[in-house]
Protein backbone atom coordinates (compact mmCIF):
# COMPACT_ATOMS: atom_id res chain seq x y z
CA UNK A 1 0.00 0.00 0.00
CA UNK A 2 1.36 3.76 -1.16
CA UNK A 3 2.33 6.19 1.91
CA UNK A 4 -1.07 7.97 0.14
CA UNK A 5 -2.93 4.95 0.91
CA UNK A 6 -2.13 4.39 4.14
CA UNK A 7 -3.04 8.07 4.84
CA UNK A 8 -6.52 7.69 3.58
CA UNK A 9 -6.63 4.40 5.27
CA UNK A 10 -5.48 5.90 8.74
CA UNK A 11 -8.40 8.63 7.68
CA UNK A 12 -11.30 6.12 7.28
CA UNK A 13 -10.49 4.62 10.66
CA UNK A 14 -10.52 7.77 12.39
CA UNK A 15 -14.08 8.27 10.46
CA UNK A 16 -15.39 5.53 12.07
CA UNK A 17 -13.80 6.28 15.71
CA UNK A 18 -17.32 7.75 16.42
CA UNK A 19 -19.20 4.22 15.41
CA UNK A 20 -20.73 6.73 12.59
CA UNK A 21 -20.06 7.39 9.06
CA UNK A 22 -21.28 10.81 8.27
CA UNK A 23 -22.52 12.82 5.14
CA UNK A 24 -20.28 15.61 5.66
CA UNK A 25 -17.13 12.89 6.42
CA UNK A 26 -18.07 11.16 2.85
CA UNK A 27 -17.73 14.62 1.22
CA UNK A 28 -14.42 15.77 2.64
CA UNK A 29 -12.88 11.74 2.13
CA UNK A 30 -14.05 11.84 -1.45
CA UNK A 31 -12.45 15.55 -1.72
CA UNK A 32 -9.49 13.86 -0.24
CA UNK A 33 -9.19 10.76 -2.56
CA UNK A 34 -8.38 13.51 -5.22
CA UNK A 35 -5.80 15.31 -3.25
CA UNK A 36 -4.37 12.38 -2.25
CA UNK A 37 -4.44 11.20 -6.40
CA UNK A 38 -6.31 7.85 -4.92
CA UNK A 39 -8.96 6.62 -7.61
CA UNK A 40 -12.31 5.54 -6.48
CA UNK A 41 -11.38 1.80 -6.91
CA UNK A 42 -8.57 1.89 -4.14
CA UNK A 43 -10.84 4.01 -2.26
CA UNK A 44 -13.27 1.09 -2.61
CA UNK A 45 -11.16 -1.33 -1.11
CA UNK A 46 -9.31 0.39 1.18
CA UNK A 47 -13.12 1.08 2.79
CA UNK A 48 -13.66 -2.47 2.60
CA UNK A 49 -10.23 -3.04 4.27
CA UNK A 50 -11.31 -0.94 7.14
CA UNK A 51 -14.43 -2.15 7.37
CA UNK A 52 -12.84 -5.43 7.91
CA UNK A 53 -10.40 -4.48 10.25
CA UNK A 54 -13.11 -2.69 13.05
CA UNK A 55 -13.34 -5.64 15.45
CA UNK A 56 -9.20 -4.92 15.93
CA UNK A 57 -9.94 -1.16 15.87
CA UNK A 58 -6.42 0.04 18.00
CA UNK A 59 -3.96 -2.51 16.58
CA UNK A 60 -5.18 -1.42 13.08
CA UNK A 61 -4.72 2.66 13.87
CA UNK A 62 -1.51 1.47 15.42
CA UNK A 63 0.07 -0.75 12.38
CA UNK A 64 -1.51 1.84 9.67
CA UNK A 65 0.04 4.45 11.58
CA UNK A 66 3.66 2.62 12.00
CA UNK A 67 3.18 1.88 8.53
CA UNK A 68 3.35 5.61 7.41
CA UNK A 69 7.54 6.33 7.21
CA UNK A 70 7.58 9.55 5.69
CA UNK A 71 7.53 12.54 7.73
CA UNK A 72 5.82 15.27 4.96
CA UNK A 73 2.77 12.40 5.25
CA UNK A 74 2.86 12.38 8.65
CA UNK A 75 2.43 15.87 8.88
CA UNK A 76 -0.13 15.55 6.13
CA UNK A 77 -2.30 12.95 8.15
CA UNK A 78 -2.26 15.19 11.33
CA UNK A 79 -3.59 17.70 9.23
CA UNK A 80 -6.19 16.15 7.88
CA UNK A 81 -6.69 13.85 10.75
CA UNK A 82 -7.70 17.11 12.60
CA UNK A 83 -9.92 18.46 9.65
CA UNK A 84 -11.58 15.50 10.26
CA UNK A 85 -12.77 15.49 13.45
CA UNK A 86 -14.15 18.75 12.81
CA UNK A 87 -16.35 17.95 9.98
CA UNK A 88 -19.37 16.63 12.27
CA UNK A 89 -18.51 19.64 14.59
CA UNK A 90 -18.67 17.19 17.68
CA UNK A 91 -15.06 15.76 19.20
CA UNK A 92 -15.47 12.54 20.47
CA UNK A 93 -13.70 11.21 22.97
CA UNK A 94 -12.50 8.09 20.64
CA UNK A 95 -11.53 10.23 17.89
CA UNK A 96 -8.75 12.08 20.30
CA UNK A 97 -8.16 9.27 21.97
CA UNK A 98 -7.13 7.89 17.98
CA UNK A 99 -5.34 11.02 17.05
CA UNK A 100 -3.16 10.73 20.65
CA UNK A 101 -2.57 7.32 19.49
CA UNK A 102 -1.61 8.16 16.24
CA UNK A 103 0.76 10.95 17.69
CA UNK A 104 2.69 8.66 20.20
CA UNK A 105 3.32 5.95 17.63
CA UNK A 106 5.09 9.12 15.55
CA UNK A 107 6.88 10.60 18.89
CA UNK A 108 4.65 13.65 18.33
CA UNK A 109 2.74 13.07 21.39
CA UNK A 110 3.28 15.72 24.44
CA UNK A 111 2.24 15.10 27.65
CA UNK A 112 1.33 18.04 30.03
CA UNK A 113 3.73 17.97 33.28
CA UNK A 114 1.05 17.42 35.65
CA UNK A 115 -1.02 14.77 33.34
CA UNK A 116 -0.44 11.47 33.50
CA UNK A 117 -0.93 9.11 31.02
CA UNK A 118 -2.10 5.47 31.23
CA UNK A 119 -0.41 2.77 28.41
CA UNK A 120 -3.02 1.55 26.11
C-alpha cells in the first residue's frame, strides 16, 4: 500500500472512531481521494479493508500508523486527521483518543507535566 494509501486508510479509521459514518465525512474523504491522487477503486477497497479491520480497531490505527515512514505524510495525516474530526462539529472522545494514538506511535505526542498518562 502507497504512503497515500495508508493516509486515507489511517483517515477512514478515524471516520469511524465515532461508530458513525457521516454525510459531511463522505464529502471531505471523497475531496481527499483527489488530493491524495487515490482513484475511487482503491478508495473502494481500502473502505472495505477498514471495514474489515473494526473488530481490531487500535492494533489497526496502530500498524496503519507505524506503517506511514515519511515525515511530509505524517504531517499531512495530522492535518487532515484534525480536519476530520471537525467535519461533524462534535469531538469525540475516541476520535482524540485515535489522534493521541496516532501521535505517540510518531513521537509527536506531548504530555502536560502534571497529566499522566495510562499505556493503552
Amino acid at each position: 500500500m502507497s504512503q497515500n494509501e495508508l493516509v486515507l486508510k489511517l483517515i477512514l479509521l478515524m471516520a469511524f472512531a465515532d461508530a458513525e459514518f457521516k454525510n459531511e465525512e463522505k464529502d471531505y474523504i471523497n475531496y481527499l481521494c483527489k488530493q491524495l491522487n487515490i482513484s475511487n477503486d482503491k478508495y473502494q477497497k481500502i473502505l472495505i479493508e477498514v471495514n474489515g479491520s473494526l473488530d481490531f480497531f487500535v492494533s489497526s490505527c496502530r500498524e496503519t500508523a507505524r506503517a506511514i515512514i515519511e515525515k511530509n505524510k505524517r504531517e499531512i495525516a495530522i492535518q487532515f486527521l484534525s480536519e476530520m474530526i471537525a467535519k461533524d462539529k462534535i469531538v469525540h472522545k475516541t476520535e482524540i483518543f485515535i489522534l493521541q494514538l496516532i501521535a505517540e506511535e510518531w513521537g509527536m505526542y506531548m504530555q502536560d507535566k502534571n497529566e499522566s498518562v495510562t499505556n493503552i
